[in-house]
C-alpha atoms as a PDB file:
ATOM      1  CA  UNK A   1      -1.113 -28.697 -26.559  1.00  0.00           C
ATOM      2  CA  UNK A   2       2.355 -27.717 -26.944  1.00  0.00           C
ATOM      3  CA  UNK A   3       1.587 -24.237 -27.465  1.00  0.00           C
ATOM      4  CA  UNK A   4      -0.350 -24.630 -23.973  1.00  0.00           C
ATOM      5  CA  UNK A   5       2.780 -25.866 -22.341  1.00  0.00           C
ATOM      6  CA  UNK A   6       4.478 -23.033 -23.427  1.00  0.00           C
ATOM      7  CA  UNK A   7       2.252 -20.110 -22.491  1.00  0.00           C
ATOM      8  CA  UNK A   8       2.306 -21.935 -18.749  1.00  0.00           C
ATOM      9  CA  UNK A   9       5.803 -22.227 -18.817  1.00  0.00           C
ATOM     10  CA  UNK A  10       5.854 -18.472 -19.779  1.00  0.00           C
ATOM     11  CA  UNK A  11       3.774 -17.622 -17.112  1.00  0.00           C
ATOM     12  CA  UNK A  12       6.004 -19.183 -14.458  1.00  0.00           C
ATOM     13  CA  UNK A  13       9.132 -17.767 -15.627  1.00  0.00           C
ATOM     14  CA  UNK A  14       7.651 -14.180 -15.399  1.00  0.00           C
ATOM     15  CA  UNK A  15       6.079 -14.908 -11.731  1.00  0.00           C
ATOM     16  CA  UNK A  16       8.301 -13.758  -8.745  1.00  0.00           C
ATOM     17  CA  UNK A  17       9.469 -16.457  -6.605  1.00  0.00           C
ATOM     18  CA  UNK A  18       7.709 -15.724  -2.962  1.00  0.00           C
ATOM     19  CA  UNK A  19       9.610 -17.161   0.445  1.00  0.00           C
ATOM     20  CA  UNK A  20       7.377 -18.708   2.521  1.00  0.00           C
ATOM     21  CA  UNK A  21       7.444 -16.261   4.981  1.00  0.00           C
ATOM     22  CA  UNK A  22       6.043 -13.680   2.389  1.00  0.00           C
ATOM     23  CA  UNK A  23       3.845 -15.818   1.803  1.00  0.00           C
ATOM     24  CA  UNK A  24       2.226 -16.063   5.341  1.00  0.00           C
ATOM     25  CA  UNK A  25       2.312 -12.520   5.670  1.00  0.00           C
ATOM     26  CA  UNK A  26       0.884 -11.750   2.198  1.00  0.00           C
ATOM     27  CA  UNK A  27      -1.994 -14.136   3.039  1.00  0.00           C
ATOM     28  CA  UNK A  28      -2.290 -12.165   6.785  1.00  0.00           C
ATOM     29  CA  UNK A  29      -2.493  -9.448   5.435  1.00  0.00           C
ATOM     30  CA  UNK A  30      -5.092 -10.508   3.338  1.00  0.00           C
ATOM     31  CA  UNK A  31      -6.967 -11.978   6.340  1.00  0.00           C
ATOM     32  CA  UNK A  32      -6.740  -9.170   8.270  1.00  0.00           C
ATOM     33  CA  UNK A  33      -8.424  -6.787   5.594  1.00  0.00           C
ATOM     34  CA  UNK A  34     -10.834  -8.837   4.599  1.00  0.00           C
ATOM     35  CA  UNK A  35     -11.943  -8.980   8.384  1.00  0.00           C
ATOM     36  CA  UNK A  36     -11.864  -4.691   8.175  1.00  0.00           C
ATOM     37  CA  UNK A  37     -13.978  -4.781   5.330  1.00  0.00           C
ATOM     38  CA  UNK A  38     -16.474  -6.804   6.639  1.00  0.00           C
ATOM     39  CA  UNK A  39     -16.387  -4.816  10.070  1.00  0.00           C
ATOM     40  CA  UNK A  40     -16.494  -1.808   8.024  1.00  0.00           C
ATOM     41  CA  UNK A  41     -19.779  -3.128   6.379  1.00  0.00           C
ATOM     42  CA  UNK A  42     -21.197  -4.452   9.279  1.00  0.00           C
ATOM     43  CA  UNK A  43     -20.513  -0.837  11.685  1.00  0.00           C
ATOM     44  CA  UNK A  44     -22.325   0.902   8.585  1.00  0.00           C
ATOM     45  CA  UNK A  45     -25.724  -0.777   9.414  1.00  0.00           C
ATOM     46  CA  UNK A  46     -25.454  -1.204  13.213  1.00  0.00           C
ATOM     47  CA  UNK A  47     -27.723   0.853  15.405  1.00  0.00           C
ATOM     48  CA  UNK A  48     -26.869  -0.201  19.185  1.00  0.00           C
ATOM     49  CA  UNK A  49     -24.161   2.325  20.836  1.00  0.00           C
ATOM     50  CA  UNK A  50     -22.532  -0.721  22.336  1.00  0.00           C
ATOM     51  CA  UNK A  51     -22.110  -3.221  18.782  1.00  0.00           C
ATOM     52  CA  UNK A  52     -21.013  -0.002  17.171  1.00  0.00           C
ATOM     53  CA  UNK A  53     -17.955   0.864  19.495  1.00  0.00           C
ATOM     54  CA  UNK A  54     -17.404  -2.549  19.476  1.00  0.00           C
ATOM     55  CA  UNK A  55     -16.812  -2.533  15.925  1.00  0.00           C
ATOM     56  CA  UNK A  56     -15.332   0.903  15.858  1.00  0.00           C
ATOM     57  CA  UNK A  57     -12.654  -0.615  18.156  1.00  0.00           C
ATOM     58  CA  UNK A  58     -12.012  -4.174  16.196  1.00  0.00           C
ATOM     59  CA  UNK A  59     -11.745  -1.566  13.033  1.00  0.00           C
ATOM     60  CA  UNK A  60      -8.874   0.050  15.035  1.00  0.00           C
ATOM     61  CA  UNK A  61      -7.191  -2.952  15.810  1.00  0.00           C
ATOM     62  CA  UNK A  62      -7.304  -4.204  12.784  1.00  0.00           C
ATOM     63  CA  UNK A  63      -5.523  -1.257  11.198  1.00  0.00           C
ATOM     64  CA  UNK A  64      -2.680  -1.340  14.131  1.00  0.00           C
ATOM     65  CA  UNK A  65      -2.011  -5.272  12.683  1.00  0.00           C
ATOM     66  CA  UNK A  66      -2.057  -4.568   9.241  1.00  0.00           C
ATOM     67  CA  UNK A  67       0.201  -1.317   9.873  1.00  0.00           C
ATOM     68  CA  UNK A  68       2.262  -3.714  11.831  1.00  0.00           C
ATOM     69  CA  UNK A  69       2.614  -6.188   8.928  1.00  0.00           C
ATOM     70  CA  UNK A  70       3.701  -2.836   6.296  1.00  0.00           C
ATOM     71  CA  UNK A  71       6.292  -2.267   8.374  1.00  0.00           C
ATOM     72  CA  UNK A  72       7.959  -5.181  10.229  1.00  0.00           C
ATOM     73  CA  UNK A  73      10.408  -4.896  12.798  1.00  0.00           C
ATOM     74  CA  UNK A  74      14.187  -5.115  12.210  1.00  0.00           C
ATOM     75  CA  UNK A  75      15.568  -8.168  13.609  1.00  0.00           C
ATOM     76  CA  UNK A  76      17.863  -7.406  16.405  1.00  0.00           C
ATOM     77  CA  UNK A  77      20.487  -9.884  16.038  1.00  0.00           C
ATOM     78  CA  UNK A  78      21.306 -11.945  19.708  1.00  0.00           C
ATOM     79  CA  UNK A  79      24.158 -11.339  20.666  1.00  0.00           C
ATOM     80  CA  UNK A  80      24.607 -14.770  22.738  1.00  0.00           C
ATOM     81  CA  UNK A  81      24.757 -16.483  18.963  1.00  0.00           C
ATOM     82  CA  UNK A  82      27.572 -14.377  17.785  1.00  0.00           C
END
């Protein structure tokens, strides 16, 4: 039991700490391409013109969010607060 304690307490010690808004955008981002994959999946068996550019255009959307979380935009500080 103790030995259990200690491999946990291990394991939490060696795990980064995450802020919470990491967090959300971690789990967005894992959202997002889980939604691609699926789209991905689903545009691979789809026969209509119409459902396929449909998808073809969700696919691209989906790649402009998650491109948007890789590289988030620099807070511009206001300069009524200062």
């Amino acid at each position: 039991m103790e030995a259990q304690q200690d491999a946990a307490a291990e394991r939490a010690a060696r795990t980064p700490n995450v802020s919470t808004a990491d967090s959300e955008r971690l789990a967005e981002r894992a959202t997002l391409s889980l939604a691609r994959t699926r789209a991905l999946a689903d545009l691979q068996v789809a026969c209509a013109a119409p459902h396929r550019a449909m998808l073809q255009q969700a696919i691209a959307d989906l790649d402009k969010r998650l491109a948007a979380l890789e590289s988030p935009k620099p807070q511009i500080p206001d300069p009524k607060n200062q």
